[in-house]
C-alpha atoms as a PDB file:
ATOM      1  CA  UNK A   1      -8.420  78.097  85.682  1.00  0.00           C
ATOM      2  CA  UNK A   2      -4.774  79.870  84.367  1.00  0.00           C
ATOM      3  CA  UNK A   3      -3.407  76.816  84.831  1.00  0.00           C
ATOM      4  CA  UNK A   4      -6.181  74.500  83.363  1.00  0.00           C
ATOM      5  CA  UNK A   5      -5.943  77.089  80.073  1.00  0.00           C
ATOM      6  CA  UNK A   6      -2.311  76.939  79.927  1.00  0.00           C
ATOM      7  CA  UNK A   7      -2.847  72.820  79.679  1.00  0.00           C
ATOM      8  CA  UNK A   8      -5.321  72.703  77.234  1.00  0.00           C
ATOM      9  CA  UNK A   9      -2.691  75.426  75.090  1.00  0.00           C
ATOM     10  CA  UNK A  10      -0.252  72.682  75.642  1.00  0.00           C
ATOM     11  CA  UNK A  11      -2.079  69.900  74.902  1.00  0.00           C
ATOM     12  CA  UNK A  12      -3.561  71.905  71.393  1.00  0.00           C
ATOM     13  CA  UNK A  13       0.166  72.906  70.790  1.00  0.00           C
ATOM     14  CA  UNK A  14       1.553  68.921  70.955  1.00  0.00           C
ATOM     15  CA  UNK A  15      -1.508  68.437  68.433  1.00  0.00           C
ATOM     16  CA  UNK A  16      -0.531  70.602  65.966  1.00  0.00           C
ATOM     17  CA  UNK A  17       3.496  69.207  66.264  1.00  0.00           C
ATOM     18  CA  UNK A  18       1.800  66.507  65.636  1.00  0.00           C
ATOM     19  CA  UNK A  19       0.098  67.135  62.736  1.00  0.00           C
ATOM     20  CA  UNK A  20       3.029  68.331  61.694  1.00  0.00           C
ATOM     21  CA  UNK A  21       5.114  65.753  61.437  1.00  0.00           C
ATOM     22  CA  UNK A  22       2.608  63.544  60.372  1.00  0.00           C
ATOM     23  CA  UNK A  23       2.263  65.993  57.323  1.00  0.00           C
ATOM     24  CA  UNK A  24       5.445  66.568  56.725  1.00  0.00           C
ATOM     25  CA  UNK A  25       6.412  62.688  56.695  1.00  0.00           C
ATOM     26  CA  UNK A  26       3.698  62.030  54.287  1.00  0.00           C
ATOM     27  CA  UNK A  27       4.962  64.948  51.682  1.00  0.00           C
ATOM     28  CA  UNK A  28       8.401  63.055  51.883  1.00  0.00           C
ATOM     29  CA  UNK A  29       7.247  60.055  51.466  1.00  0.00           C
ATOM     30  CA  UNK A  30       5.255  61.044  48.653  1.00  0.00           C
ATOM     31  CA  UNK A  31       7.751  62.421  47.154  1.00  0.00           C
ATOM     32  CA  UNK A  32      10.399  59.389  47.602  1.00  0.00           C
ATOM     33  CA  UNK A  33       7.222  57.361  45.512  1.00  0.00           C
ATOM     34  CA  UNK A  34       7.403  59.767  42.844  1.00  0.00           C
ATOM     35  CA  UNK A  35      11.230  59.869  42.540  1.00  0.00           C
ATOM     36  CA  UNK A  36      11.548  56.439  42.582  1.00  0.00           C
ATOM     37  CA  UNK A  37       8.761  55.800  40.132  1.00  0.00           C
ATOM     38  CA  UNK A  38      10.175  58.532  37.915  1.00  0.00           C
ATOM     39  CA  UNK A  39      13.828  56.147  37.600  1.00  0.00           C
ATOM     40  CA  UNK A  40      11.536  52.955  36.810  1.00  0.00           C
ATOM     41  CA  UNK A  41       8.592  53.791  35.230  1.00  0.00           C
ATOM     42  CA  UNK A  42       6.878  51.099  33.745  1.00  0.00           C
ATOM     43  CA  UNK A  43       8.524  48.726  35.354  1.00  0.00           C
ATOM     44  CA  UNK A  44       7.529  48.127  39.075  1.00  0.00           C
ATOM     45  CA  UNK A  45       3.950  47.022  39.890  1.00  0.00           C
ATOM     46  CA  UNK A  46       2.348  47.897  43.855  1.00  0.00           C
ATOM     47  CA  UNK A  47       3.801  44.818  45.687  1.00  0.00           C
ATOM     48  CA  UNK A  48       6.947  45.873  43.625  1.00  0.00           C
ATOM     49  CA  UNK A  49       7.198  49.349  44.393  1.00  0.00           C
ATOM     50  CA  UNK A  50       6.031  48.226  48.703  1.00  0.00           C
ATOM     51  CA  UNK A  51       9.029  45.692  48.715  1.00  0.00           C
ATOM     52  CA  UNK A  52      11.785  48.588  47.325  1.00  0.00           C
ATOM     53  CA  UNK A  53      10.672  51.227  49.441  1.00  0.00           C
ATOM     54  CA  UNK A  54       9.957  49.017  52.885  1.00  0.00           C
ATOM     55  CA  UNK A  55       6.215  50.013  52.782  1.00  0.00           C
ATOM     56  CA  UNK A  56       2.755  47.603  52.848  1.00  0.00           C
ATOM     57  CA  UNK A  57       0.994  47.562  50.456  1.00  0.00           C
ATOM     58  CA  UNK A  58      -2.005  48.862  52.211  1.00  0.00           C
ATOM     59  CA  UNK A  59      -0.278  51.919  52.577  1.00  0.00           C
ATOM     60  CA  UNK A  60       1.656  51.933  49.060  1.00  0.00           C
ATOM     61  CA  UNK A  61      -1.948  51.857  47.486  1.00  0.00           C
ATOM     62  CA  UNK A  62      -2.953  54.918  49.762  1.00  0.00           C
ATOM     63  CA  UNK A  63      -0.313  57.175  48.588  1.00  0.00           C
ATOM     64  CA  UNK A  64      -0.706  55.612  44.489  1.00  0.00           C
ATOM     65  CA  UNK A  65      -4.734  55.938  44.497  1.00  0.00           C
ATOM     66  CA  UNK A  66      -4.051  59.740  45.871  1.00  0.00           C
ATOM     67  CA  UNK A  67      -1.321  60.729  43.481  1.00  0.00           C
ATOM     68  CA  UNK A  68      -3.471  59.060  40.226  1.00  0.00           C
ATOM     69  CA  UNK A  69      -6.414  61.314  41.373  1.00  0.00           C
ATOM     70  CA  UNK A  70      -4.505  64.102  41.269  1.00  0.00           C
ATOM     71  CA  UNK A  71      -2.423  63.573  38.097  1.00  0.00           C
ATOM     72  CA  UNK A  72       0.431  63.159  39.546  1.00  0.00           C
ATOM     73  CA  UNK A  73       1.103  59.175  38.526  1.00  0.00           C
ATOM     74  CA  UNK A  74      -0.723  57.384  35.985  1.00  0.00           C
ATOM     75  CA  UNK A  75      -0.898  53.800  35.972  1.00  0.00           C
ATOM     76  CA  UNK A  76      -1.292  51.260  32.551  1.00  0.00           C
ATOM     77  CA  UNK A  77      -1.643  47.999  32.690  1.00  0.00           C
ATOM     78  CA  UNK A  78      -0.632  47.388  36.566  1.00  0.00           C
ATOM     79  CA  UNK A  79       2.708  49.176  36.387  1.00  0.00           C
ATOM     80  CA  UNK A  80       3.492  53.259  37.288  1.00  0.00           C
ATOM     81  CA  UNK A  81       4.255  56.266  35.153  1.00  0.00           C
ATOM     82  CA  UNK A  82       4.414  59.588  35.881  1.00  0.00           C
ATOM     83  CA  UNK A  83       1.635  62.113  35.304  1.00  0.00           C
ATOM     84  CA  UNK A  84       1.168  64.627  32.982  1.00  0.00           C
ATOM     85  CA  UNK A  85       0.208  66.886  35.547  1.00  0.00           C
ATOM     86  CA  UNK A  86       3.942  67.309  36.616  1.00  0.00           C
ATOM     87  CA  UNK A  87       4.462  68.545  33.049  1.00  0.00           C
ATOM     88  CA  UNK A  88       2.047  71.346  34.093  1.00  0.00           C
ATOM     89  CA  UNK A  89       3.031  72.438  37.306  1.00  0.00           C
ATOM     90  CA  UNK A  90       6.368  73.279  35.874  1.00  0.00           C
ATOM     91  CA  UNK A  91       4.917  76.403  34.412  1.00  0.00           C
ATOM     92  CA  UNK A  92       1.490  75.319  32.546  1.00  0.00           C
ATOM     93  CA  UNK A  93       3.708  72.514  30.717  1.00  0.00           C
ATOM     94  CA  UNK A  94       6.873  75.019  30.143  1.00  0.00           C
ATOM     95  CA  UNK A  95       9.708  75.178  27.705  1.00  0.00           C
ATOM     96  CA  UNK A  96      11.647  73.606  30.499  1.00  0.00           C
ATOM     97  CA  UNK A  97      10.312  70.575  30.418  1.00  0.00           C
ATOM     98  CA  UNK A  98      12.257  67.564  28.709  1.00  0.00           C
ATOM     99  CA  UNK A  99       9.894  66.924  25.986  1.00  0.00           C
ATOM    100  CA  UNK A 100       8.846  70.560  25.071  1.00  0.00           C
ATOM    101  CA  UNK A 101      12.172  71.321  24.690  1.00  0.00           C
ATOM    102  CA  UNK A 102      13.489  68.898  22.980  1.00  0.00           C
ATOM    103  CA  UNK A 103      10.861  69.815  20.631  1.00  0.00           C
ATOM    104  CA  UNK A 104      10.471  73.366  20.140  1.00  0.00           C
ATOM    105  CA  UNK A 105      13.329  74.032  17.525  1.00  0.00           C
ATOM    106  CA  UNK A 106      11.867  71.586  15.400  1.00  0.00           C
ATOM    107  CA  UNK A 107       8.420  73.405  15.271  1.00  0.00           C
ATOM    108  CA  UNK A 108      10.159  76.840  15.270  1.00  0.00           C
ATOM    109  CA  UNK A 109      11.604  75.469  11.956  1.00  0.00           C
ATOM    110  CA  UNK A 110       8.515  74.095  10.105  1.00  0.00           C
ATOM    111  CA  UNK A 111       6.444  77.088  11.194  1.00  0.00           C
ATOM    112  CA  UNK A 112       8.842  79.041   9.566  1.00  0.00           C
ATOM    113  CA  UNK A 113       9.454  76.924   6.241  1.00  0.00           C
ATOM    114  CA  UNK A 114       5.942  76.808   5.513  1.00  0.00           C
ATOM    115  CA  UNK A 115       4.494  79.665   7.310  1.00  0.00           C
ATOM    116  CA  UNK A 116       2.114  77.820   8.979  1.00  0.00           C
ATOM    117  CA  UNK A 117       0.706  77.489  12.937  1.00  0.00           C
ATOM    118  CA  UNK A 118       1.695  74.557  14.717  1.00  0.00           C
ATOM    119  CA  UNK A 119       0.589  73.477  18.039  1.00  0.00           C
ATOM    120  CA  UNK A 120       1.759  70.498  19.984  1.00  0.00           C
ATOM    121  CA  UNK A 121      -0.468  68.915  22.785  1.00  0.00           C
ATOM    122  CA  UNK A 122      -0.498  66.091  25.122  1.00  0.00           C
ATOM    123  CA  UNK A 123      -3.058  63.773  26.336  1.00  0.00           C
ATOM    124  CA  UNK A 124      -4.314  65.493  30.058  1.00  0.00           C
ATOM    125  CA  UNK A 125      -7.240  64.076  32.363  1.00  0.00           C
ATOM    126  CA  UNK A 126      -9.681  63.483  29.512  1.00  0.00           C
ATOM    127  CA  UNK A 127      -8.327  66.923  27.456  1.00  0.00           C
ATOM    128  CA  UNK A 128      -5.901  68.102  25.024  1.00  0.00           C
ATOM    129  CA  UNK A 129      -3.207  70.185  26.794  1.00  0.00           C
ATOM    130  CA  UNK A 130      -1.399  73.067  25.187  1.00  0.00           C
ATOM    131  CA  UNK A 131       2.345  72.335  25.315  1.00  0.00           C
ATOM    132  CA  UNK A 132       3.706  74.662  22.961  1.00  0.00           C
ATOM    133  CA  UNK A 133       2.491  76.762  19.735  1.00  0.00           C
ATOM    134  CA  UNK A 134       4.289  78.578  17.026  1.00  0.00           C
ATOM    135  CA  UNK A 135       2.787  81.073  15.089  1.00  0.00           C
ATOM    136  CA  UNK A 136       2.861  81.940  11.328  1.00  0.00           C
ATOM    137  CA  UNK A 137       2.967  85.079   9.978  1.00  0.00           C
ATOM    138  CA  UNK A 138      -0.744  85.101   8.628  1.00  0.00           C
ATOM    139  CA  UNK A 139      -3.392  87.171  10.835  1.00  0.00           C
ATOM    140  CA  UNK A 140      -5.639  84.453  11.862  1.00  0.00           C
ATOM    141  CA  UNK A 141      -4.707  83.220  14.891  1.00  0.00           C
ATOM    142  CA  UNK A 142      -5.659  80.363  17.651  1.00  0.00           C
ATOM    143  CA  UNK A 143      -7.000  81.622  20.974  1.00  0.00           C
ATOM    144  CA  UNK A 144      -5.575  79.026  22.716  1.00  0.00           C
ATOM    145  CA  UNK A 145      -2.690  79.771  24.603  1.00  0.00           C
ATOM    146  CA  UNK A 146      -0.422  77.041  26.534  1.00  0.00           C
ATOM    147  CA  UNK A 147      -1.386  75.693  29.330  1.00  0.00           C
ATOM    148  CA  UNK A 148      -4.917  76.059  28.085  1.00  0.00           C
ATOM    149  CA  UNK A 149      -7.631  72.919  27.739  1.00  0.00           C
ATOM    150  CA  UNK A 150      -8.986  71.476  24.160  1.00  0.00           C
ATOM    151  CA  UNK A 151     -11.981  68.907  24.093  1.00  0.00           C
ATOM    152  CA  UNK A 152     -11.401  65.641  22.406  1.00  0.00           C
ATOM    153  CA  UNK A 153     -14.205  65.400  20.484  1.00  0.00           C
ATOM    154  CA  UNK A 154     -14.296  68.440  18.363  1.00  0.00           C
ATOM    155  CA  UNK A 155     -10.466  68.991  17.831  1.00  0.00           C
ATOM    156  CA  UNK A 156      -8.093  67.522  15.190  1.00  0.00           C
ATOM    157  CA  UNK A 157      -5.712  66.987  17.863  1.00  0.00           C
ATOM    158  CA  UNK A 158      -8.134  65.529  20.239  1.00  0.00           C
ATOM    159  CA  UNK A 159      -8.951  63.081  18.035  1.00  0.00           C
ATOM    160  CA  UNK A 160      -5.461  62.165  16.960  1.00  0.00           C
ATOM    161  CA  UNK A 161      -5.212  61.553  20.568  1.00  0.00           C
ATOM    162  CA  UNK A 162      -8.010  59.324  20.475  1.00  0.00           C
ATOM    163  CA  UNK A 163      -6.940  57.227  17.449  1.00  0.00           C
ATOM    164  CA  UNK A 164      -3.601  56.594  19.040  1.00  0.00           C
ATOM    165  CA  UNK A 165      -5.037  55.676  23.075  1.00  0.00           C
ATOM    166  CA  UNK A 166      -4.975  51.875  24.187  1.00  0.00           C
ATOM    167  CA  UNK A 167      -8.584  51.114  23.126  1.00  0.00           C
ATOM    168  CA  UNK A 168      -9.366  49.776  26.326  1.00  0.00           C
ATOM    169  CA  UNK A 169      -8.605  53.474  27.369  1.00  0.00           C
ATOM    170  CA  UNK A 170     -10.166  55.426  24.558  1.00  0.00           C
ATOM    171  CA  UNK A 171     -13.594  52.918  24.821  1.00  0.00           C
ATOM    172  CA  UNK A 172     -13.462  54.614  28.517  1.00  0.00           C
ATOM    173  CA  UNK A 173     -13.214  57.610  27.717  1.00  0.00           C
ATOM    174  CA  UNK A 174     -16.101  57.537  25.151  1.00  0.00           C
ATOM    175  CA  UNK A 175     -18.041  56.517  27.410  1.00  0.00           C
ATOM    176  CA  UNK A 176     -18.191  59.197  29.602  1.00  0.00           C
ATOM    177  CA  UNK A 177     -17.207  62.019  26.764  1.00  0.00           C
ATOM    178  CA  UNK A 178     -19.235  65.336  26.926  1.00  0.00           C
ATOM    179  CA  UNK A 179     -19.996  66.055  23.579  1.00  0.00           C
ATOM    180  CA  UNK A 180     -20.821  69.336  24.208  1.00  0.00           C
ATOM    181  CA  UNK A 181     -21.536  71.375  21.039  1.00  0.00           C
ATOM    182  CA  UNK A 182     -19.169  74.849  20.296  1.00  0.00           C
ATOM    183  CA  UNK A 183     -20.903  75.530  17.067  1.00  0.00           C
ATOM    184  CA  UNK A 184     -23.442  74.510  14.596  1.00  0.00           C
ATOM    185  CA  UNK A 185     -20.537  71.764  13.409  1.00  0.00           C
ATOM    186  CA  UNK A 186     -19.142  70.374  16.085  1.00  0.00           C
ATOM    187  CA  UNK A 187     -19.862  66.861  16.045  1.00  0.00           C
ATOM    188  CA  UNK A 188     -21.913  65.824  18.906  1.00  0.00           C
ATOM    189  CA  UNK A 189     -22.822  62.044  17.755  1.00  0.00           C
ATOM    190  CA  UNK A 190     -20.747  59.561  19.685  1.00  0.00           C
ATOM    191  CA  UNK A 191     -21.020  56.821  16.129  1.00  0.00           C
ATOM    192  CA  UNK A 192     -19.948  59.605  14.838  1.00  0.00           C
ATOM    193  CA  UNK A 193     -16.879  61.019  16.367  1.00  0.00           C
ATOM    194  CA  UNK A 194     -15.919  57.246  16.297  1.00  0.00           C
ATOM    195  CA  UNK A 195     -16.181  57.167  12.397  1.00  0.00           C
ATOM    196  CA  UNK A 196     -13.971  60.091  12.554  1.00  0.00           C
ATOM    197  CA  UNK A 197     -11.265  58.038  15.299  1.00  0.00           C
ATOM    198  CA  UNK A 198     -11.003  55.440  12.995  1.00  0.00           C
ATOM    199  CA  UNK A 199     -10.713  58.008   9.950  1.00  0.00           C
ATOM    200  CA  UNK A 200      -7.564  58.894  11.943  1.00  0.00           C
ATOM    201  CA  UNK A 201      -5.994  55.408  12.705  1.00  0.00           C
ATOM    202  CA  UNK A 202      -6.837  54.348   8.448  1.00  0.00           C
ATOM    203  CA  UNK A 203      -5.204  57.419   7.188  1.00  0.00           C
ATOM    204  CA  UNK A 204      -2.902  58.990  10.420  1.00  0.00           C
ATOM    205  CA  UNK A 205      -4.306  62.130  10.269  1.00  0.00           C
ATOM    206  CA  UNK A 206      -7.324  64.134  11.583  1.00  0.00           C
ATOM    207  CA  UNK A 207      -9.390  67.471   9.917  1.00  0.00           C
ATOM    208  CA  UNK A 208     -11.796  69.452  11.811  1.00  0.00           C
ATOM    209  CA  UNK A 209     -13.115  72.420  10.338  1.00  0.00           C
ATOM    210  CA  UNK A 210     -14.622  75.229  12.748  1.00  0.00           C
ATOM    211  CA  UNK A 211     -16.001  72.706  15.143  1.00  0.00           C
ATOM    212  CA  UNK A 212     -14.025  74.597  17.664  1.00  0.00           C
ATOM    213  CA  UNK A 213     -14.238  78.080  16.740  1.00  0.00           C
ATOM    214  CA  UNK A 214     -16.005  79.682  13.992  1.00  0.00           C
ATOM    215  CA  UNK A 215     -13.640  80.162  10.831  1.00  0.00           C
ATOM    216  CA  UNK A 216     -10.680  77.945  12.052  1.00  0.00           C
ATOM    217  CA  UNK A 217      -9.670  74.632  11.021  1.00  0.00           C
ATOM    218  CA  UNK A 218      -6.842  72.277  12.043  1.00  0.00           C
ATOM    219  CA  UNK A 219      -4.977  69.139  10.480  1.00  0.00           C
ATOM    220  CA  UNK A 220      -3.300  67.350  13.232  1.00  0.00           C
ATOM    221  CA  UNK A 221      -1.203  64.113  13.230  1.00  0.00           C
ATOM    222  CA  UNK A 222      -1.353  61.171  16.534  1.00  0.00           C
ATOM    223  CA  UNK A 223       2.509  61.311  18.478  1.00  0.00           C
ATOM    224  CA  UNK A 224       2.545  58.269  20.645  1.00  0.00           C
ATOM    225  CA  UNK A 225       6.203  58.358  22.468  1.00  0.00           C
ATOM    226  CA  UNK A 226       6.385  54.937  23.808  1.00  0.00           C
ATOM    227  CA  UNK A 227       9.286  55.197  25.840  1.00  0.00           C
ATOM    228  CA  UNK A 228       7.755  57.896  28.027  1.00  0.00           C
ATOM    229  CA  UNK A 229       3.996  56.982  27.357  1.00  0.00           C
ATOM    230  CA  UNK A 230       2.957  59.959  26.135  1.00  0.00           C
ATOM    231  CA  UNK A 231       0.047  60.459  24.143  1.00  0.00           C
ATOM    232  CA  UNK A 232      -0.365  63.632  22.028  1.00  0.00           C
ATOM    233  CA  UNK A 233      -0.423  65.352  18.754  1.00  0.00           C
ATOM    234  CA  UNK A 234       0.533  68.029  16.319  1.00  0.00           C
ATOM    235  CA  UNK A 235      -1.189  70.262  14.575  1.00  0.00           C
ATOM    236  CA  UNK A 236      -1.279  73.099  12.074  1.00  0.00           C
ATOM    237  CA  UNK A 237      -4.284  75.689  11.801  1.00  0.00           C
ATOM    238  CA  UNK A 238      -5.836  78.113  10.107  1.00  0.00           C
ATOM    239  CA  UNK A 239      -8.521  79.123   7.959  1.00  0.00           C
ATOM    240  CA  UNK A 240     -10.911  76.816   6.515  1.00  0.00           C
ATOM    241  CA  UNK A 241     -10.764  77.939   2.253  1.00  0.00           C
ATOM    242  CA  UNK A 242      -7.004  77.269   2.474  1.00  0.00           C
ATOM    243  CA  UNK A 243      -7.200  73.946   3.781  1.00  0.00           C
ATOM    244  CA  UNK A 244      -8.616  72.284   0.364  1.00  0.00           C
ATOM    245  CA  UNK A 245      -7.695  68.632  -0.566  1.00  0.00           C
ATOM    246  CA  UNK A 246      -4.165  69.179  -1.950  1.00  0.00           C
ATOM    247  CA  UNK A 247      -3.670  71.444   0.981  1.00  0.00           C
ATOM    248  CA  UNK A 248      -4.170  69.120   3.474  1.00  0.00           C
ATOM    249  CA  UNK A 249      -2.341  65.623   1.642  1.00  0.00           C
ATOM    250  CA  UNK A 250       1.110  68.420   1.847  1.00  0.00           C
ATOM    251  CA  UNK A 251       0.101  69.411   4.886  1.00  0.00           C
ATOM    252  CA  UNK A 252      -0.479  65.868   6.249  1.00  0.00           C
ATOM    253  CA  UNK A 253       2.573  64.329   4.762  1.00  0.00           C
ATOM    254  CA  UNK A 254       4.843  67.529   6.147  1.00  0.00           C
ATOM    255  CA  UNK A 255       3.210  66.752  10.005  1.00  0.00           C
ATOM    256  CA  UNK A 256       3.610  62.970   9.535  1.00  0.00           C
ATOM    257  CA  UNK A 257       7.542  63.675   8.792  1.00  0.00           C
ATOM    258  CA  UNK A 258       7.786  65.599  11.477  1.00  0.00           C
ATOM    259  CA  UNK A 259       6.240  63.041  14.043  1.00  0.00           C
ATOM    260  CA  UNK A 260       9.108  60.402  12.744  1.00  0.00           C
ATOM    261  CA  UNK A 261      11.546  62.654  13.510  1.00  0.00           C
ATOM    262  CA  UNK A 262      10.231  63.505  16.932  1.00  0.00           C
ATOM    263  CA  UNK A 263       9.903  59.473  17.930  1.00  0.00           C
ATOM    264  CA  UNK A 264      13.254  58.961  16.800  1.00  0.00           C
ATOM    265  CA  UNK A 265      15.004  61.475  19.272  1.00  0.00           C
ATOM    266  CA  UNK A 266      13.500  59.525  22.203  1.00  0.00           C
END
């Protein structure tokens, strides 16, 4: 029976070296997919991307359908980008990151110029996600913090998202949209919220006013960076009885600028 137990150990111990390996292979190879994707993305379709790295494509497709679920790779259009998600395992989408800190100084210096909040978000499975906020000096504040989640439908900067999505993409995403209400004016009509969408792609900019919270409102502008396909958008906020009509065409114009100068640095 010693003996017998000491087998079975064995035999349970070979298993788990195994398993091991097998693991261990995969999280390489997975990772070798990602690099590689991350020096041509856009570029290399599944038979593509089998034939460079020596792989069928029955198991190519394996490793791309489980890094898509999990945000890792997106794919558009039969090609392979990276996924947001690696912005936010950096730190939440930190200031390390390429894009956010490329950025930053150029928000640091508009907040400060016109003492207003501005938030910058990108396009994250089916939500806005915080990349990086300044603050003005006025007291009322954002609760978001970065890192943190905004709906699409009831959010200037969700819907400047949604004006500037592949409409094959955004007609998806309506489709399955909770339009969940987070006060008595969020808009929770899907004919709607698409009035609004194409408010945004006639005029480039989107207004929401306390559809979110109570007593905030937000003007944000789409920011479509093509040669990294990323979908976002920047905003400013604040309270609604400062945002009147003049308020908003400076406002708009000051965001729009800002969004040129951001495309042309990439």
């Amino acid at each position: 029976m010693i003996h017998c137990y000491k087998y079975v150990n064995t035999i349970s111990d070979i298993g788990t070296i195994i398993l091991e390996i097998f693991v261990s292979n995969s999280v390489k190879k997975a990772f070798e997919i990602i690099k590689f994707i991350s020096d041509n993305q856009g570029r290399l379709s599944l038979s593509e991307l089998g034939r460079q790295l020596n792989m069928n494509k029955t198991t190519m497709f394996r490793y791309l359908e489980t890094l898509e679920a999990l945000n890792v790779l997106e794919r558009r259009d039969s090609n392979w980008y990276l996924g947001i998600e690696l912005f936010s395992l950096g730190h939440k989408v930190d200031a390390n990151s390429r894009i956010v800190e490329k950025i930053h100084p150029q928000l640091v210096e508009i907040s400060k110029r016109l003492n207003e909040t501005i938030n910058f978000v990108g396009m994250y499975n089916n939500s806005a996600l915080y990349l990086d906020k300044v603050e003005s000096n006025r007291t009322l504040q954002m609760r978001s913090q970065l890192g943190d989640h905004l709906p699409l439908h009831c959010t200037s900067l969700g819907k400047a998202i949604l004006s500037c999505l592949p409409l094959e993409e955004a007609d998806n995403i309506l489709k399955v949209i909770d339009l969940r209400p987070y006060t008595s004016k969020t808009v929770t009509s899907i004919d709607e919220l698409k009035q609004q969408i194409d408010f945004v792609k006639l005029n480039g900019y989107s207004l929401e006013k306390e559809e979110l919270e109570p007593g905030l409102s937000c003007i944000a502008v789409p920011l479509h960076i093509k040669s990294i396909n990323f979908y976002g958008g920047l905003s400013f906020s604040g309270s609604p009885d400062r945002f009147t009509e003049e308020k908003v065409k400076e406002l708009s114009r000051e965001l729009k600028t800002l969004a040129g100068h951001i495309l042309a640095m990439f």
